[in-house]
C-alpha atoms as a PDB file:
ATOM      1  CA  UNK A   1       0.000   0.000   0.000  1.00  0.00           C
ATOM      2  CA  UNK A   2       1.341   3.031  -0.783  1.00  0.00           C
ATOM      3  CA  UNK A   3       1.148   5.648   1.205  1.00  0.00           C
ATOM      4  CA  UNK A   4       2.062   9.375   2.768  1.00  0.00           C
ATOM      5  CA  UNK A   5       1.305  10.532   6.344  1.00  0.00           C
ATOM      6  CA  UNK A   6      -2.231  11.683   5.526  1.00  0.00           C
ATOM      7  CA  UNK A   7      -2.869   8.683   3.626  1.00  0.00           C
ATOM      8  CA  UNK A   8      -2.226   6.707   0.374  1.00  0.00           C
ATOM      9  CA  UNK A   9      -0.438   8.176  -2.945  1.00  0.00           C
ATOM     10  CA  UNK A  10       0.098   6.792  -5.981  1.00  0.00           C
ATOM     11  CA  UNK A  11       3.016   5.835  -7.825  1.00  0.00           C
ATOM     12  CA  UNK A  12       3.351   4.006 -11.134  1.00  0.00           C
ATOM     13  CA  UNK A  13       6.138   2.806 -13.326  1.00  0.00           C
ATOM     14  CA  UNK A  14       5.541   1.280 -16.895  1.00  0.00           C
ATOM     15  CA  UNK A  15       6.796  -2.485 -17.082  1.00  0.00           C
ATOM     16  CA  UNK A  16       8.501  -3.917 -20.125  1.00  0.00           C
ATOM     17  CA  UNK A  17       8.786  -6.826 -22.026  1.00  0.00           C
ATOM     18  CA  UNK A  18      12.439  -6.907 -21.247  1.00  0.00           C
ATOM     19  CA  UNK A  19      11.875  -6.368 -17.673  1.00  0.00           C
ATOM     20  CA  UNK A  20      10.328  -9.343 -17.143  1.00  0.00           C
ATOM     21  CA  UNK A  21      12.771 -11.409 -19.852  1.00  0.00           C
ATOM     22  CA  UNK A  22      15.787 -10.734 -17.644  1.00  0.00           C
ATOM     23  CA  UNK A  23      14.601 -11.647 -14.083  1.00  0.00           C
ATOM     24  CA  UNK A  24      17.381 -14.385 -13.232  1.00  0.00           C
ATOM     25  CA  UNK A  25      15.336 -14.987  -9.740  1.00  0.00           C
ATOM     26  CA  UNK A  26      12.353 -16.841  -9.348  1.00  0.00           C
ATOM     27  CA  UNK A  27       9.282 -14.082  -8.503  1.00  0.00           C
ATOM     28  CA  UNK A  28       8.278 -13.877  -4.657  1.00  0.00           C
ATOM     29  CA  UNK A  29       4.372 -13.452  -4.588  1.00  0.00           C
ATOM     30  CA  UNK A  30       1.615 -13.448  -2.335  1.00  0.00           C
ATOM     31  CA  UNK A  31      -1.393 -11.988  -1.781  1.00  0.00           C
ATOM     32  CA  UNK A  32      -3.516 -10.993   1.379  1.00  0.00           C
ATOM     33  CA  UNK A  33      -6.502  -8.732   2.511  1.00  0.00           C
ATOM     34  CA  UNK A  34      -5.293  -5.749   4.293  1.00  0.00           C
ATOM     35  CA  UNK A  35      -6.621  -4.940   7.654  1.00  0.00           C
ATOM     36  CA  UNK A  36      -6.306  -2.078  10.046  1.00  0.00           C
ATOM     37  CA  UNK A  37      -4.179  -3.896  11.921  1.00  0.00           C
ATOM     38  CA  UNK A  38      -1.492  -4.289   9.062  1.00  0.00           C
ATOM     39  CA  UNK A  39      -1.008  -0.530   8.930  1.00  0.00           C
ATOM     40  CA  UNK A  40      -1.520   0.228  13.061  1.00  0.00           C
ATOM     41  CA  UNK A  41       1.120  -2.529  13.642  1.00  0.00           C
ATOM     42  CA  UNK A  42       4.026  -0.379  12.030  1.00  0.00           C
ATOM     43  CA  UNK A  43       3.063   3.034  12.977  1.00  0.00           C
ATOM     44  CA  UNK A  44       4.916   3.368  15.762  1.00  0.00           C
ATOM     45  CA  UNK A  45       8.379   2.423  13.740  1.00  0.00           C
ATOM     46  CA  UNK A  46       7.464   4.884  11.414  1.00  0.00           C
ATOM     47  CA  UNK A  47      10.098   7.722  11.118  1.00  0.00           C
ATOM     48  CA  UNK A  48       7.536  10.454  10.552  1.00  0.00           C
ATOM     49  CA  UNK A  49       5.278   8.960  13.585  1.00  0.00           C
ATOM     50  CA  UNK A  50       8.947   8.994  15.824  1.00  0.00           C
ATOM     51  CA  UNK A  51       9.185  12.979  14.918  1.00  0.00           C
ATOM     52  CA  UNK A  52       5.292  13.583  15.460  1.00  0.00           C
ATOM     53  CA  UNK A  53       6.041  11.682  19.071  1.00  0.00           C
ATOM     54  CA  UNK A  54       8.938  13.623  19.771  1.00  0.00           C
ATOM     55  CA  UNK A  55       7.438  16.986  18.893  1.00  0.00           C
ATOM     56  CA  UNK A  56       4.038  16.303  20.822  1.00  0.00           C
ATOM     57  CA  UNK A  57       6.041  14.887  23.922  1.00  0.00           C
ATOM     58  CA  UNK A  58       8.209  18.111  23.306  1.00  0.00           C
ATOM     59  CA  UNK A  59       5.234  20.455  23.506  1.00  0.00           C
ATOM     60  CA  UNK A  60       3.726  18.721  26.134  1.00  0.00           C
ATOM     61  CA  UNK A  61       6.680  18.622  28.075  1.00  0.00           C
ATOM     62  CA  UNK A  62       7.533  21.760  28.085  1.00  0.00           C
ATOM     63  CA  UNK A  63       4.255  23.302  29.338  1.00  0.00           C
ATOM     64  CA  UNK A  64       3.528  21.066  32.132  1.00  0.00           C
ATOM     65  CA  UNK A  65       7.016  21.828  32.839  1.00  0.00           C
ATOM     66  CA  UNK A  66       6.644  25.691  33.866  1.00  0.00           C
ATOM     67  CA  UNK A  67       3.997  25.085  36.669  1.00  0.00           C
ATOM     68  CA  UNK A  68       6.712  23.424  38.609  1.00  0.00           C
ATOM     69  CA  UNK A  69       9.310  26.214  38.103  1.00  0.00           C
ATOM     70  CA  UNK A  70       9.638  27.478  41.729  1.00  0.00           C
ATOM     71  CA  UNK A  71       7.077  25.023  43.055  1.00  0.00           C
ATOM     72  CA  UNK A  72       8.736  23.791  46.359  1.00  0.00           C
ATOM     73  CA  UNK A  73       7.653  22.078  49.294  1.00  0.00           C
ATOM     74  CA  UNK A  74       3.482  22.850  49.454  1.00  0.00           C
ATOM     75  CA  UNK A  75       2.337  25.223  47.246  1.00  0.00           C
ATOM     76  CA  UNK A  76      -1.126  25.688  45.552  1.00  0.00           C
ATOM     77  CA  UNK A  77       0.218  25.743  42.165  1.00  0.00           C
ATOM     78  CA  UNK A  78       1.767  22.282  42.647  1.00  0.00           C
ATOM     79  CA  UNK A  79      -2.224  21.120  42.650  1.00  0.00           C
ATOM     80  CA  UNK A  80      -1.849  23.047  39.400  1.00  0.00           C
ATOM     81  CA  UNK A  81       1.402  21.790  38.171  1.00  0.00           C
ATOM     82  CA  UNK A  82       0.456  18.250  38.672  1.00  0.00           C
ATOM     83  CA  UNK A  83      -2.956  18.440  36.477  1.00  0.00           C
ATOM     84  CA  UNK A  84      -1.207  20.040  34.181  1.00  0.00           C
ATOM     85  CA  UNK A  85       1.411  17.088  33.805  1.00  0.00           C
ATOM     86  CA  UNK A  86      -1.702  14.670  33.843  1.00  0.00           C
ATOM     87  CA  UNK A  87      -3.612  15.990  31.343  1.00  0.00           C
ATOM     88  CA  UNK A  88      -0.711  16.574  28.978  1.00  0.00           C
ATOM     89  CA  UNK A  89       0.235  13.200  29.357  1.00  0.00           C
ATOM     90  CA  UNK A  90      -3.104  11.856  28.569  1.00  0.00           C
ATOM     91  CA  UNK A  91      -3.937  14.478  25.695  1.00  0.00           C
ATOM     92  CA  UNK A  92      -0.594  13.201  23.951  1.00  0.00           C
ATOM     93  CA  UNK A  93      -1.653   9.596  24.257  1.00  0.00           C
ATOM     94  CA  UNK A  94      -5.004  10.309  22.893  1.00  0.00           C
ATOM     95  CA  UNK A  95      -3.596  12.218  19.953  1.00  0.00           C
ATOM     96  CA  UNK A  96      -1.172   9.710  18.808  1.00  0.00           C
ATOM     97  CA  UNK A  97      -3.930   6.736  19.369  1.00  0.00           C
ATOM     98  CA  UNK A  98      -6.341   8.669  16.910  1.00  0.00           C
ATOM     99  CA  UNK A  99      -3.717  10.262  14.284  1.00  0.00           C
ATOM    100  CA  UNK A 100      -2.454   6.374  14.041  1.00  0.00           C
ATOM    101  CA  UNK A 101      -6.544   5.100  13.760  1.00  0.00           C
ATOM    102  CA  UNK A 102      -7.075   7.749  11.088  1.00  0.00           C
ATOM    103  CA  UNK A 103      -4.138   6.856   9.210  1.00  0.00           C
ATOM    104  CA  UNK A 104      -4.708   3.145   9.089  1.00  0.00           C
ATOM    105  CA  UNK A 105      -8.262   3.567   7.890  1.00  0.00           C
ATOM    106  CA  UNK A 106      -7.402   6.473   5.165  1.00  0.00           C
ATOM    107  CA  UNK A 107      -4.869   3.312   3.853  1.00  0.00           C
ATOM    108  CA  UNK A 108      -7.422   0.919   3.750  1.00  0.00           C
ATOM    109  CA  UNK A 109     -10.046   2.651   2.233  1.00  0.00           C
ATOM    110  CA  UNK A 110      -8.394   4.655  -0.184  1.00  0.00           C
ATOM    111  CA  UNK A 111      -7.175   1.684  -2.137  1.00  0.00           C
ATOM    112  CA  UNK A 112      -9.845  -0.767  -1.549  1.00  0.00           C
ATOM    113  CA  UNK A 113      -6.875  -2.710   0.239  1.00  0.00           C
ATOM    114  CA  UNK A 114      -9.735  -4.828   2.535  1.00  0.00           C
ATOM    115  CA  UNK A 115     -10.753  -6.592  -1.020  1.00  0.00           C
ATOM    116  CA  UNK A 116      -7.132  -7.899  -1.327  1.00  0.00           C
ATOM    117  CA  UNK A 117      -3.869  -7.152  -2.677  1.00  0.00           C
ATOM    118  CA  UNK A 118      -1.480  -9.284  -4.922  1.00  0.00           C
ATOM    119  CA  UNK A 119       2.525  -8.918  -4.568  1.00  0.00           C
ATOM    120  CA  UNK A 120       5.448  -9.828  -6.975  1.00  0.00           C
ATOM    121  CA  UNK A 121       8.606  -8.944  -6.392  1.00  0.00           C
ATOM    122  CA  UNK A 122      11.892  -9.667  -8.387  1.00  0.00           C
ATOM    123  CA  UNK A 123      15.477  -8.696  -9.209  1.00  0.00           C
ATOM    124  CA  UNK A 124      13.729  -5.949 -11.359  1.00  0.00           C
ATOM    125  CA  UNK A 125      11.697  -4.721  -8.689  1.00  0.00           C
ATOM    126  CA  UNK A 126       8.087  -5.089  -7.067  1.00  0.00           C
ATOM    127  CA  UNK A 127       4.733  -4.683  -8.227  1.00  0.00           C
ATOM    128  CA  UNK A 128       1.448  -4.424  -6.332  1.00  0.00           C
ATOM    129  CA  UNK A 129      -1.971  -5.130  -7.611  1.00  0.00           C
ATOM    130  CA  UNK A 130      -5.406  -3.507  -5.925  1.00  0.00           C
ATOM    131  CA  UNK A 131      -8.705  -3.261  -6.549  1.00  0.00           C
ATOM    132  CA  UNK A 132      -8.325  -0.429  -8.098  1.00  0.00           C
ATOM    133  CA  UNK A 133      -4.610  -0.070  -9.554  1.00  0.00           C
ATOM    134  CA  UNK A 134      -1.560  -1.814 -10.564  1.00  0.00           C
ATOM    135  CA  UNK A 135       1.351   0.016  -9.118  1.00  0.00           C
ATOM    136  CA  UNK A 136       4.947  -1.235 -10.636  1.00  0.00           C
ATOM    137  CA  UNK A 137       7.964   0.001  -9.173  1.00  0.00           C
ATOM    138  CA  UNK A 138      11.870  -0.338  -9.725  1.00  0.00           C
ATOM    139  CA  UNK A 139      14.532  -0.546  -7.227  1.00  0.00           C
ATOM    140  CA  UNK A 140      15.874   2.333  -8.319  1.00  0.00           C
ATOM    141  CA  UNK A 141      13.212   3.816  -7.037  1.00  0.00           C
ATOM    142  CA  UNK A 142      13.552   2.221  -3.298  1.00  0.00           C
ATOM    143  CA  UNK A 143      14.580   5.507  -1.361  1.00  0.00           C
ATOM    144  CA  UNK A 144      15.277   2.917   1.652  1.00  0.00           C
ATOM    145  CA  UNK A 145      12.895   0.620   3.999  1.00  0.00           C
ATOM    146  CA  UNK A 146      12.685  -1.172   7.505  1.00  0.00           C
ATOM    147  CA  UNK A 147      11.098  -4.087   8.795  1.00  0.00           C
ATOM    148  CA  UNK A 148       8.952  -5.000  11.640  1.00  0.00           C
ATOM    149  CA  UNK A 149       7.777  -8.064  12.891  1.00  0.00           C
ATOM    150  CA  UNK A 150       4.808  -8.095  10.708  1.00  0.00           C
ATOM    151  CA  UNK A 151       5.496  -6.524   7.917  1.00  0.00           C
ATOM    152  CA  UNK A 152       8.048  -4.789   5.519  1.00  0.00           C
ATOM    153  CA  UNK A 153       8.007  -1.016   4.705  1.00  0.00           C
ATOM    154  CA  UNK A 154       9.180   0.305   1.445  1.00  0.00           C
ATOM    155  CA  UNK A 155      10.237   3.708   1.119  1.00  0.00           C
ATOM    156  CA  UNK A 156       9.957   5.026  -2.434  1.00  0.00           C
ATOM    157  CA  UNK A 157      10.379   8.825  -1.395  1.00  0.00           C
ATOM    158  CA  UNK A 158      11.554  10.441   2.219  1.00  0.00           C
ATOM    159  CA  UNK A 159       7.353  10.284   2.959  1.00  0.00           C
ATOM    160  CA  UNK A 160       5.627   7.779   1.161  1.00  0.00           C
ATOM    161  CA  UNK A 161       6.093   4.285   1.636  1.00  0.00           C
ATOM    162  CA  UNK A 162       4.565   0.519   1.420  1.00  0.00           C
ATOM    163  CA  UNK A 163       3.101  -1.275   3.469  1.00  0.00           C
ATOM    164  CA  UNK A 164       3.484  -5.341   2.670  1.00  0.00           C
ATOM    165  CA  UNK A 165       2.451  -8.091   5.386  1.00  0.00           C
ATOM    166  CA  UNK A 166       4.476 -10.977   5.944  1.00  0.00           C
ATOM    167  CA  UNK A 167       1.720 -12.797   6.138  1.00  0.00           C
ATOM    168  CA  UNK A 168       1.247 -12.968   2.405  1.00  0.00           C
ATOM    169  CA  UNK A 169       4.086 -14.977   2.169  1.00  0.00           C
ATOM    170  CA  UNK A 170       5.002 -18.170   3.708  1.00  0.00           C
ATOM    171  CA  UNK A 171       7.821 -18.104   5.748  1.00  0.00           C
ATOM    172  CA  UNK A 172      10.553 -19.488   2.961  1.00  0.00           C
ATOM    173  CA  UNK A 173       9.060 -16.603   0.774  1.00  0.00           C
ATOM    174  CA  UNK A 174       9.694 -14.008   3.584  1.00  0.00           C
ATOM    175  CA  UNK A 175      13.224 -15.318   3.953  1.00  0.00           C
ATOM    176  CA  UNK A 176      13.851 -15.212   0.540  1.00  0.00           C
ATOM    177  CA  UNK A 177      12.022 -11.641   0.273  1.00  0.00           C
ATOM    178  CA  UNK A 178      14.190 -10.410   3.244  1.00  0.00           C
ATOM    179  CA  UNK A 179      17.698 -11.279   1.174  1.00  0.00           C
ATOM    180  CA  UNK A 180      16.148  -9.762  -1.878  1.00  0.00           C
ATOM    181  CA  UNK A 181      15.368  -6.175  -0.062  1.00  0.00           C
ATOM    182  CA  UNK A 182      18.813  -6.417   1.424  1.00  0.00           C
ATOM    183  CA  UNK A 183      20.876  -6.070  -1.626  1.00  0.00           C
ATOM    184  CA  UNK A 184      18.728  -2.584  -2.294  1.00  0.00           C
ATOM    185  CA  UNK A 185      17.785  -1.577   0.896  1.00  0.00           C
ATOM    186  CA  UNK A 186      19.918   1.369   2.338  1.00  0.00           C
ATOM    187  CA  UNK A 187      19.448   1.552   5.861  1.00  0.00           C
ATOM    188  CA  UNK A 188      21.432   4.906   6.048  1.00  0.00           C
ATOM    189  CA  UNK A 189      18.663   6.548   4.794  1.00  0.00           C
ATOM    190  CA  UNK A 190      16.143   5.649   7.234  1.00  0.00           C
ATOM    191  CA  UNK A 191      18.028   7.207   9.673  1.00  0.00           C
ATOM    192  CA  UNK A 192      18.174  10.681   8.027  1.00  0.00           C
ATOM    193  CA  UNK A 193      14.251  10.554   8.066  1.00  0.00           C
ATOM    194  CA  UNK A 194      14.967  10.659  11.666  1.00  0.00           C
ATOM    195  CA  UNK A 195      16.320  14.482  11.888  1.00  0.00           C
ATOM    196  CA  UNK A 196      17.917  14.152  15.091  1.00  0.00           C
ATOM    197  CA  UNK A 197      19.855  17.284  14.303  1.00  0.00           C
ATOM    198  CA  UNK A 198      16.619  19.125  14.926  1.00  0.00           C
ATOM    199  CA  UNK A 199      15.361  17.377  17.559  1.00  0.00           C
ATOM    200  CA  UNK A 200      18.461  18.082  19.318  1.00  0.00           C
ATOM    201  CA  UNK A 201      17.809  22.013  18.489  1.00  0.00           C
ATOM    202  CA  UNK A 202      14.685  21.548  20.161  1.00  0.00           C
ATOM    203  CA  UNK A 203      15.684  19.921  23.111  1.00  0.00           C
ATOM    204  CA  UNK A 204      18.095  22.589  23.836  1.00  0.00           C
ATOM    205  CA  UNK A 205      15.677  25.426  23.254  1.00  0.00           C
ATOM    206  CA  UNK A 206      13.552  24.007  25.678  1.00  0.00           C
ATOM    207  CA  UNK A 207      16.152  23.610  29.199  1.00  0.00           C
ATOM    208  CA  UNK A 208      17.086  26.955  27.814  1.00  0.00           C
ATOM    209  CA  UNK A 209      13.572  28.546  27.912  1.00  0.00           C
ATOM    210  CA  UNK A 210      13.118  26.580  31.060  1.00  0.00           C
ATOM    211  CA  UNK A 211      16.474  28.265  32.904  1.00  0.00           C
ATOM    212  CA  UNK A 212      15.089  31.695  32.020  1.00  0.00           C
ATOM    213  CA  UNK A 213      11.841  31.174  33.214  1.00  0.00           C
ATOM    214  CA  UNK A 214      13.649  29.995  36.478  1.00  0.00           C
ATOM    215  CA  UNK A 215      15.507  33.039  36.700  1.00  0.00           C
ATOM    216  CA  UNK A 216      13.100  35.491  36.131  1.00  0.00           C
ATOM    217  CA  UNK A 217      10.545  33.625  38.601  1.00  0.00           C
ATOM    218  CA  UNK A 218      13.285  32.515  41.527  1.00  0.00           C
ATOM    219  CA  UNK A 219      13.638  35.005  44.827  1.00  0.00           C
ATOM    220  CA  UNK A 220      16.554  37.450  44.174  1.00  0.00           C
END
């Protein structure tokens, strides 16, 4: 399935004659019906849903952080400060539970994935048949990829990806599938997705909006 954060995108590639003449593997393919649980599975170890996380705990962080600057021993804002932290915590759950529901459904639906989906994959690289479109893709145009316990993800661009169960293959397929991605996979990549750089930025803007809150509010 491919897809971006908000949902499914599509991506096609014409397939040749030639392509298919010069495979010198035997095609991996299987075929499944999608389920929500295919695409809520992997959210989590999604690089985009790791920077959304980071941000929201960021946010939420910080401003359930500033009630407790200066709160010592018994205070009435620490009554504050501590529903603050609460319902931060609990608003950031709730958020990432939905955004990862409403992503998973805007896959499903958008591609008819729930009626089934065929796979091939070879040394030319991958195609994926739905309901409603054929997508064929090279490996050239693999931008990089992970894999979870359930399924692999295929990056074709920094934000749109496949999703392809495991469970459409049986397990010799998967192991075979597996060696296949590895020789075009590049791991490197993934981690760029990541942006630490920036997270790092944030991080540090943060203790250093919290120290000068802390001086202006501490007894001189």
């Amino acid at each position: 399935m491919a897809m971006s954060d908000d949902g499914p995108v599509q991506r096609e590639r014409a397939e040749t004659d030639s392509d298919l003449g010069s495979s010198r593997i035997e095609p991996i393919e299987g075929s499944v019906v999608l389920t929500v649980e295919d695409f809520t599975a992997v959210w989590f170890k999604l690089p985009s849903t790791k920077r959304l996380v980071f941000s929201l705990a960021y946010l939420v962080f910080g401003v359930s952080l500033v009630p407790w600057v200066g709160v010592a021993d018994f205070h009435p804002h620490k009554l504050f400060a501590v529903a603050t932290t609460v319902s931060g915590i609990g608003l950031l759950a709730l958020g990432l539970r939905n955004a990862r529901n409403k992503w998973a459904n805007n896959a499903i639906t958008h591609q008819r994935g729930n009626e089934g989906v065929n796979y091939r994959f070879d040394e030319q690289g991958f195609e994926l048949n739905f309901p409603v479109q054929r997508v064929n893709l090279g490996w050239d145009e693999l931008f990089t990829g992970l894999e979870t316990p359930g399924a692999f993800v295929l990056y074709t661009e920094p934000h749109f990806c496949f999703v392809v169960p495991k469970r459409a293959f049986d397990s010799k397929r998967t192991s075979e599938l597996r060696a296949l991605l590895a020789d075009y996979v590049q791991p490197n990549k993934l981690e760029a997705l990541l942006d630490w750089r920036r997270s790092a930025l944030r991080i540090a803007v943060l203790l250093l909006a919290i120290w000068v809150i802390w001086q202006i509010l501490s007894p001189k």
